[in-house]
Protein backbone atom coordinates (compact mmCIF):
# COMPACT_ATOMS: atom_id res chain seq x y z
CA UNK A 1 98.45 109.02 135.25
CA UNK A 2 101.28 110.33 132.50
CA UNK A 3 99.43 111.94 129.43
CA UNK A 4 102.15 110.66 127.58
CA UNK A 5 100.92 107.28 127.37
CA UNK A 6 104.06 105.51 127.72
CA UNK A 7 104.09 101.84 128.94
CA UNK A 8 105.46 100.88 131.91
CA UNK A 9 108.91 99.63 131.63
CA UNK A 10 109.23 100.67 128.16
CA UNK A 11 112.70 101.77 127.63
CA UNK A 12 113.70 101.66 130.99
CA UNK A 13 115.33 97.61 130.53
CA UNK A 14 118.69 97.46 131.06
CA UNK A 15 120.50 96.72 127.52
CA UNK A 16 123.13 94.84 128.92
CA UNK A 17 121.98 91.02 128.80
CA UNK A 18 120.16 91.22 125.67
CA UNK A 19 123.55 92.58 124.44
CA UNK A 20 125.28 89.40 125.96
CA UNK A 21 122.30 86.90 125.18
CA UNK A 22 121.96 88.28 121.33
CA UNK A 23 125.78 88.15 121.21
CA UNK A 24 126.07 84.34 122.55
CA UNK A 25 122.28 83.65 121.03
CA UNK A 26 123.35 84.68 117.36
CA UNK A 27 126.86 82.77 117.35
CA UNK A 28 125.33 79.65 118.43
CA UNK A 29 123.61 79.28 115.49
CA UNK A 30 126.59 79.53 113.41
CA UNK A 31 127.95 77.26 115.60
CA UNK A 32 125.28 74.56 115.78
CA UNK A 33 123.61 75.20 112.52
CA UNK A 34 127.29 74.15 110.93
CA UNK A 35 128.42 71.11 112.91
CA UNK A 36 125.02 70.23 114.49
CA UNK A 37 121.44 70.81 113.76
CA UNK A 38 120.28 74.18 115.83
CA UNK A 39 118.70 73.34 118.88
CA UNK A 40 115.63 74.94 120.38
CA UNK A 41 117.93 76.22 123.03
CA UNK A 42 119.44 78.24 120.56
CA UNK A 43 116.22 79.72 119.18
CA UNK A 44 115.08 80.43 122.77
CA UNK A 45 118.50 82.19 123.69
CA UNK A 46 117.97 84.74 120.28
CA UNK A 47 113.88 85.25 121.06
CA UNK A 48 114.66 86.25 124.87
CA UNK A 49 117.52 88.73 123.42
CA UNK A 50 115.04 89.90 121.10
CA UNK A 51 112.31 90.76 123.70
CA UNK A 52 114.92 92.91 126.03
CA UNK A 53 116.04 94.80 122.91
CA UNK A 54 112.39 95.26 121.72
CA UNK A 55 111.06 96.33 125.44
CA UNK A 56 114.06 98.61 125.42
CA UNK A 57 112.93 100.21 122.10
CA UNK A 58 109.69 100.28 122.59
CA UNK A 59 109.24 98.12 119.67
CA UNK A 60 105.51 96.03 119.38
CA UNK A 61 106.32 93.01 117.27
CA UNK A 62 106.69 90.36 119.86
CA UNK A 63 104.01 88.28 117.26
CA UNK A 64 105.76 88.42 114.80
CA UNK A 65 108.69 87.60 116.96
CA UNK A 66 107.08 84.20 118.25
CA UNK A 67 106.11 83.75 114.35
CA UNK A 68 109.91 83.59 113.64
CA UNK A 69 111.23 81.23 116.18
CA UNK A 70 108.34 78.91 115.28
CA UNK A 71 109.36 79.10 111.81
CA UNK A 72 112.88 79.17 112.43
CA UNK A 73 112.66 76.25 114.29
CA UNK A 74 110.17 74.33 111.65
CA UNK A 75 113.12 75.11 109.52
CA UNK A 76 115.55 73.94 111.01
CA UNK A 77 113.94 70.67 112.05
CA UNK A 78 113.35 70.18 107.96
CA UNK A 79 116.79 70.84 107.14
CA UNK A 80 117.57 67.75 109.23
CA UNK A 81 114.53 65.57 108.72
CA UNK A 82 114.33 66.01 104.62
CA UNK A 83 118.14 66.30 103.79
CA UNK A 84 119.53 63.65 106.89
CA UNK A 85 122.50 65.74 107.62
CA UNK A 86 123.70 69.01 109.16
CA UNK A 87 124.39 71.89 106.77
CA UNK A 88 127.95 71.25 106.37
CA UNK A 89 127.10 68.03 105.10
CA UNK A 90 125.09 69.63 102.39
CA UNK A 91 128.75 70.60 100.51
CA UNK A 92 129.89 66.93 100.50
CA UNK A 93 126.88 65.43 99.75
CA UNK A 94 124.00 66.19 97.30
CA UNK A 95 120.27 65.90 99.06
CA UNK A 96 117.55 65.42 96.69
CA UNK A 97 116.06 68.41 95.38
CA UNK A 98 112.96 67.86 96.60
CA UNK A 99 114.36 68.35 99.99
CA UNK A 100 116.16 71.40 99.25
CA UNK A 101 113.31 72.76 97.80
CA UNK A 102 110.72 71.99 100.93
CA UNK A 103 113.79 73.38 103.36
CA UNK A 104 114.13 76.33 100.88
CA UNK A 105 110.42 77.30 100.97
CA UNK A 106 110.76 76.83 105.25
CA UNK A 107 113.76 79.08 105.44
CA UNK A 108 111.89 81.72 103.26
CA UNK A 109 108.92 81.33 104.90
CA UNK A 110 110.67 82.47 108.18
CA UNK A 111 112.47 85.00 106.57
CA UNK A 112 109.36 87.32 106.42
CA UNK A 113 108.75 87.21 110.26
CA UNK A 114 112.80 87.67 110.70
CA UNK A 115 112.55 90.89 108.66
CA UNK A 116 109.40 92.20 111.04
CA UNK A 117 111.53 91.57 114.05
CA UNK A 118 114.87 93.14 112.35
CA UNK A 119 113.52 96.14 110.89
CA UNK A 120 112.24 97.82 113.76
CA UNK A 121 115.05 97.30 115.55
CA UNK A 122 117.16 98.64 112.45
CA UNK A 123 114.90 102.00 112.58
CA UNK A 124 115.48 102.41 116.41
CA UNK A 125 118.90 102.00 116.53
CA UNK A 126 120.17 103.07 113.03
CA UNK A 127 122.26 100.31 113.28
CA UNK A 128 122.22 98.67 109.72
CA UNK A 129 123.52 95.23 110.44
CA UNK A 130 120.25 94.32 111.89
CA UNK A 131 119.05 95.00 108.20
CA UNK A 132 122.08 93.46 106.79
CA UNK A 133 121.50 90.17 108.88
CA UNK A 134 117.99 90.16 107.18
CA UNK A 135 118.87 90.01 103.73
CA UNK A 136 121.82 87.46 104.23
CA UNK A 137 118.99 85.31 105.95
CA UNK A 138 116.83 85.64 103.14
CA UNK A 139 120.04 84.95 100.58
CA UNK A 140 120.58 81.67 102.45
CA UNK A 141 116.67 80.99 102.07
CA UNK A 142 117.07 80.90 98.21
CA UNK A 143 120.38 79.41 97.94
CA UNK A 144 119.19 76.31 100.15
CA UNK A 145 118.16 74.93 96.55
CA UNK A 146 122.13 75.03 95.62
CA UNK A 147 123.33 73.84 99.12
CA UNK A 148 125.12 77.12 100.00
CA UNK A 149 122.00 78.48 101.58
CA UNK A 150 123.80 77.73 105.13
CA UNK A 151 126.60 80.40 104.23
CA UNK A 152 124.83 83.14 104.05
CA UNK A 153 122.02 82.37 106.92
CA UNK A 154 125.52 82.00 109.15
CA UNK A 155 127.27 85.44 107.79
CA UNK A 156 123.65 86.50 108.84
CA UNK A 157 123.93 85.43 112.56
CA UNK A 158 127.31 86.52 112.69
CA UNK A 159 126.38 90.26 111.09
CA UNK A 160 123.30 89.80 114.28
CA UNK A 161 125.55 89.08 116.83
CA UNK A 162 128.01 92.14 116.05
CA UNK A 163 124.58 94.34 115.91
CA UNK A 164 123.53 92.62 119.32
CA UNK A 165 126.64 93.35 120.71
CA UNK A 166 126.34 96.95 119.21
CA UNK A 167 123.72 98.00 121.32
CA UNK A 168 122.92 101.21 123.35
């Protein structure tokens, strides 16, 4: 028995395919979240990235991480359902407001959990796009209400996919 009270495994993952997973995870959101709607897969690519980097840090948050793809996903199901197009759409076409708003309150609703799951990560690794990503996300939260919302939630994958790629 170690008196240090580590957990087994904890640090010890290999870094390598959460590096690849965040990488390809994070860019397929920009990539389906502005031609297509984001597709669970996507979501479930990102959370599995998230739990090797997490394990690897030693990082407890893996609530708060299934909080944020549930969210996430909620999200991006509304942006769909209430507006009836894909993001992109959203600069040609004007949705009703009350749309934007409900789709505005989901993406800032999951931009709380995102910032639980980012943070940590940010402190381990020192690596500040991970913090970066989280306040682009929670830009394109607010700006959902003005259609441009999708801009800065995809500079925010693209900022999390250079930080997944970063890692040690």
């Amino acid at each position: 028995m170690s008196g240090g009270g580590a957990r087994q495994g904890c640090g010890a993952i290999d870094i390598s395919l959460a590096k690849v997973f965040g990488f390809v995870g994070a860019l397929s959101f920009v990539v389906e979240g502005i031609l297509l709607p984001v597709t669970p897969a996507a979501h479930v690519i990102l959370f599995a990235s998230y739990l090797w980097a997490m394990r690897r840090f030693c990082i407890e948050r893996r609530r708060h991480l299934a909080l944020w793809i549930a969210t996430a996903i909620a999200a991006s199901a509304a942006t769909l359902y209430a507006t009836g197009m894909t993001p992109v759409n959203l600069l040609f076409r004007r949705a009703p407001l009350e749309a934007l708003a409900l789709v505005a309150l989901l993406w800032g609703i999951s931009a709380l959990p995102f910032y639980a799951v980012n943070d940590p990560l940010y402190k381990a690794t020192g690596d500040y796009k991970f913090r970066l990503a989280w306040i682009s996300y929670a830009a394109g939260a607010a700006l959902f209400v003005v259609n441009v919302g999708f801009i800065a939630l995809a500079y925010a994958f693209l900022v999390l996919a250079l930080a997944f790629l970063n890692l040690k």
